[in-house]
N, C-alpha and C. Protein backbone atom coordinates (compact mmCIF):
# COMPACT_ATOMS: atom_id res chain seq x y z
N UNK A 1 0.86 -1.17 0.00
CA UNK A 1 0.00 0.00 0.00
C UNK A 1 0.91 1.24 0.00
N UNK A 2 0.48 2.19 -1.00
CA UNK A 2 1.51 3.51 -1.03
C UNK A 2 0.47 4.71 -0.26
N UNK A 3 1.29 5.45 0.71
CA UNK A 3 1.12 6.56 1.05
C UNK A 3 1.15 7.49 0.45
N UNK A 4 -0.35 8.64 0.06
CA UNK A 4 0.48 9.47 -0.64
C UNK A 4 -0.05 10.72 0.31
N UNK A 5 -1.26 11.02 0.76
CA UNK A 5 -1.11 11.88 1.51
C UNK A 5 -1.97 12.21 3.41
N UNK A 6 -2.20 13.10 4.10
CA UNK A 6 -3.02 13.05 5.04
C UNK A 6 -3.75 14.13 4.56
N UNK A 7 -5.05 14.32 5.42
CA UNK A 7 -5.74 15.56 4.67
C UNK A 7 -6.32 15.84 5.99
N UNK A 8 -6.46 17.24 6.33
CA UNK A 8 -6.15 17.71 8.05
C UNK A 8 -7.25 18.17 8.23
N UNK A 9 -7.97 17.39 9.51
CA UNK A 9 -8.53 17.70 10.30
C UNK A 9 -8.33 17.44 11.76
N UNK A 10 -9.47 18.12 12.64
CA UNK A 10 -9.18 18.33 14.01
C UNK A 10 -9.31 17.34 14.44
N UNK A 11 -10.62 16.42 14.55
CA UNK A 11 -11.24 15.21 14.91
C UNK A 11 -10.50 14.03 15.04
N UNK A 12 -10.11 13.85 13.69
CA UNK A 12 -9.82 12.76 13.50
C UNK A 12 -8.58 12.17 12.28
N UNK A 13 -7.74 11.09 12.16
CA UNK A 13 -6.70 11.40 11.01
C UNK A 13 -7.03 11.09 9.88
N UNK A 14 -6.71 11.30 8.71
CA UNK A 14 -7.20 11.40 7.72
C UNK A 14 -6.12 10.49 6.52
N UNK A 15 -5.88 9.86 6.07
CA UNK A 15 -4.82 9.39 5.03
C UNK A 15 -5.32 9.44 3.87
N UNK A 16 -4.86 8.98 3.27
CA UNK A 16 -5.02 8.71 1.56
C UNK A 16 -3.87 7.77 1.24
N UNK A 17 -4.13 6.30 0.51
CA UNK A 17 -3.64 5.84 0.21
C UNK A 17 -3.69 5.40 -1.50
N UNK A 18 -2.76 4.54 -2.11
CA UNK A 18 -3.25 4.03 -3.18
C UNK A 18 -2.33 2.42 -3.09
N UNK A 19 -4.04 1.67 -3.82
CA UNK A 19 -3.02 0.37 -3.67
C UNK A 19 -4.22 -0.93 -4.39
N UNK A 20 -3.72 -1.29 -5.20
CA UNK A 20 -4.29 -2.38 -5.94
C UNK A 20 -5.37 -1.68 -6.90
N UNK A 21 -5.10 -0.24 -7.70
CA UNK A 21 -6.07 0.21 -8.67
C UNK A 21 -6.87 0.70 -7.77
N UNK A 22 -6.90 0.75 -6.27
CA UNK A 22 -8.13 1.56 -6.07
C UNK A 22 -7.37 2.81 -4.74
N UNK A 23 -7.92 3.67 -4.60
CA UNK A 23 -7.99 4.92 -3.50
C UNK A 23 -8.21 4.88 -2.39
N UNK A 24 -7.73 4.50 -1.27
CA UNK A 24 -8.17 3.92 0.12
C UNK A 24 -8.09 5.46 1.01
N UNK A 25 -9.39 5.63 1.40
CA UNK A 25 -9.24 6.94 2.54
C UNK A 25 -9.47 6.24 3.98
N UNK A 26 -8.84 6.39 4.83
CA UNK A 26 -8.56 5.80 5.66
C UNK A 26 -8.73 6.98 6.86
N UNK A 27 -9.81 6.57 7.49
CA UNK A 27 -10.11 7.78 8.85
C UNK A 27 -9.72 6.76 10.06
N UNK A 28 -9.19 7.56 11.19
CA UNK A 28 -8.52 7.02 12.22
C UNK A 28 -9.08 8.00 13.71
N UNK A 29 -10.00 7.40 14.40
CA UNK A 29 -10.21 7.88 16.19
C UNK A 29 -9.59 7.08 16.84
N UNK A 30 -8.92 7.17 18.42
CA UNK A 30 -8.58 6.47 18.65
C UNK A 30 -8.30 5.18 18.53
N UNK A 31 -9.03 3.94 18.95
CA UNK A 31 -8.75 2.62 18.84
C UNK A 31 -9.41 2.32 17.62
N UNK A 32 -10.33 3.02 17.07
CA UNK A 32 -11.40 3.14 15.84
C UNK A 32 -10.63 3.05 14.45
N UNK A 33 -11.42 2.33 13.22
CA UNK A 33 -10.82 3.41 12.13
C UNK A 33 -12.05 2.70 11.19
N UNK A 34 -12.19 3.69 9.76
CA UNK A 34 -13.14 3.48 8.92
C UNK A 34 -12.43 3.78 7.91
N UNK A 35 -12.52 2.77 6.57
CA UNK A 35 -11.79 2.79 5.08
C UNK A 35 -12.92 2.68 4.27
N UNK A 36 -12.85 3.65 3.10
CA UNK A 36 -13.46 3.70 1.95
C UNK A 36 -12.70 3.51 1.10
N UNK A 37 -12.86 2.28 -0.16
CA UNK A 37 -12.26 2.45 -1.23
C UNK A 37 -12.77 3.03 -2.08
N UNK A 38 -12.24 3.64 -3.61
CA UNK A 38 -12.64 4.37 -4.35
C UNK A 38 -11.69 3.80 -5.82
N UNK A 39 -12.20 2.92 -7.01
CA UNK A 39 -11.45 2.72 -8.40
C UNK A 39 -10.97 3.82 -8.48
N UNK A 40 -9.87 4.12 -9.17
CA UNK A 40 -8.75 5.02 -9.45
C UNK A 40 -9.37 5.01 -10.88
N UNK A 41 -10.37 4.27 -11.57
CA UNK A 41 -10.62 4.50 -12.64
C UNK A 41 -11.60 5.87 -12.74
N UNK A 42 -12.74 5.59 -11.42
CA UNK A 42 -14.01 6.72 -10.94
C UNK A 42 -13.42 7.97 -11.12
N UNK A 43 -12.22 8.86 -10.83
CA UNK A 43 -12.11 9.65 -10.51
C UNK A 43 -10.79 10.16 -11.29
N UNK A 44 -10.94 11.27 -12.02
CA UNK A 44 -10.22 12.27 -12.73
C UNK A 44 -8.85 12.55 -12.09
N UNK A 45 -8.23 12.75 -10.27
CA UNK A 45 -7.60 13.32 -9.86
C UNK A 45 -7.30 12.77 -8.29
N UNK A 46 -6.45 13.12 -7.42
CA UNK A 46 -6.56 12.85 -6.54
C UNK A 46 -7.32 13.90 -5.60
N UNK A 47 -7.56 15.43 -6.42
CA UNK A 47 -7.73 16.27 -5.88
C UNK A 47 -9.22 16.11 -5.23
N UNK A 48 -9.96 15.17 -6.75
CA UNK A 48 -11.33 14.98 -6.68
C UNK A 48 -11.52 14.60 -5.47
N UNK A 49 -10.85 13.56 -4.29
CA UNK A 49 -11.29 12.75 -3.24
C UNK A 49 -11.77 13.70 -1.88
N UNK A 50 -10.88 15.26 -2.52
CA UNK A 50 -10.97 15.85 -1.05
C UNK A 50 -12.22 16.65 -1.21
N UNK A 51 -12.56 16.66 -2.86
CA UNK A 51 -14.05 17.44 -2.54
C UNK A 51 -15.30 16.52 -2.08
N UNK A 52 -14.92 15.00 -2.34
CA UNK A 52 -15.80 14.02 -1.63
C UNK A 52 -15.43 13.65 -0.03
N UNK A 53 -14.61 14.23 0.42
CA UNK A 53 -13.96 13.95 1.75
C UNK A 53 -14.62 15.21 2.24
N UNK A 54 -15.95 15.80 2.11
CA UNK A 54 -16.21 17.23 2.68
C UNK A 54 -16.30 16.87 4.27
N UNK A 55 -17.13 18.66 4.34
CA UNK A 55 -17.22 18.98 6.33
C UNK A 55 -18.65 18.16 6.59
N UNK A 56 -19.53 18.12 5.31
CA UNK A 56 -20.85 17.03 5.88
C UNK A 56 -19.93 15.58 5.62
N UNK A 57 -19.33 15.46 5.02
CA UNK A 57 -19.35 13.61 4.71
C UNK A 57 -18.29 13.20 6.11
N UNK A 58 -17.17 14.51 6.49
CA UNK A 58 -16.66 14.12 7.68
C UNK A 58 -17.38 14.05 9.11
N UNK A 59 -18.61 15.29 8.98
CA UNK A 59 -19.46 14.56 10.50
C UNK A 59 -19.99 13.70 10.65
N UNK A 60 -20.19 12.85 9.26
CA UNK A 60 -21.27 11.57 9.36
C UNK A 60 -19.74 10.31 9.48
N UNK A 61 -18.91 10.52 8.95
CA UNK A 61 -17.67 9.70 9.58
C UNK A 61 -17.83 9.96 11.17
N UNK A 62 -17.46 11.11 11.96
CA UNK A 62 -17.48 11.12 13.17
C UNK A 62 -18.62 10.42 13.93
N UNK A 63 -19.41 11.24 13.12
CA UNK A 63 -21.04 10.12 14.01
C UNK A 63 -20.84 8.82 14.31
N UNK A 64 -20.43 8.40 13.07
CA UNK A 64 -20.00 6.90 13.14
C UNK A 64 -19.34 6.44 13.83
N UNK A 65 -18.10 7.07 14.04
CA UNK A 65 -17.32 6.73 15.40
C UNK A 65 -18.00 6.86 16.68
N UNK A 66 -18.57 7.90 16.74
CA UNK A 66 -19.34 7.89 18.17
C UNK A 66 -20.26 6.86 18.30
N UNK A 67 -20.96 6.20 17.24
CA UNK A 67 -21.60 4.91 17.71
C UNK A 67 -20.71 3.90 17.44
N UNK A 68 -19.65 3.53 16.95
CA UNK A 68 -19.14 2.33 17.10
C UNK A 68 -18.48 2.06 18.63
N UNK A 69 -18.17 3.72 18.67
CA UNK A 69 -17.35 3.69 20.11
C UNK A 69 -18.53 3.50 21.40
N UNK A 70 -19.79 3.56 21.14
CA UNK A 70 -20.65 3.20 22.27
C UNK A 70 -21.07 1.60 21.98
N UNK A 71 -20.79 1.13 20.75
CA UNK A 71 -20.88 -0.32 20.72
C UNK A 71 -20.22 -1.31 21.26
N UNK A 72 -18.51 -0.50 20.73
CA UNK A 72 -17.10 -1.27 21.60
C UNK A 72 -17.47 -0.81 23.09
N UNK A 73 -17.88 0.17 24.02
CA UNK A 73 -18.04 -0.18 25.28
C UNK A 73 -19.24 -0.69 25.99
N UNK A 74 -20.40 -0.95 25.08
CA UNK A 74 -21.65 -1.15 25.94
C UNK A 74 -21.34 -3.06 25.90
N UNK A 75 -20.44 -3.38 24.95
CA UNK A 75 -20.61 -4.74 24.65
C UNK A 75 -19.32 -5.49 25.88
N UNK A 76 -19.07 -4.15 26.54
CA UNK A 76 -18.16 -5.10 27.98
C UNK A 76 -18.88 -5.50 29.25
């Protein structure tokens, strides 16, 4: 898997990878993490990913963490 960049926010980390023809965005909360792939064929640019990486598509990532993270502790 190649690294090519992070894309900055407060919340949470952000990567960008590329690896096997497709675009891996890779969000990271603590013990948490959530990957989207994306064909490298779909998309014109790498630039394209960060206008699909917006401030709505990142709170509904966070949301998500906040319920996985009440799943990983209600299930102890």
């Amino acid at each position: 898997m190649h690294f090519i960049k992070r894309i900055e926010n407060p919340v949470c980390q952000i990567s960008l990878f590329s690896w096997n023809g497709k675009y891996i965005v890779k969000f990271e909360a603590n013990q948490l993490e959530q990957t989207y792939k994306i064909d490298q064929t779909e998309i014109e640019s790498i630039n394209e990913i960060e206008l699909i990486v917006n401030e709505e598509f990142i709170k509904k990532v966070i949301a998500r963490f906040q319920e996985m993270s009440e799943d990983w502790y209600s299930s102890f």
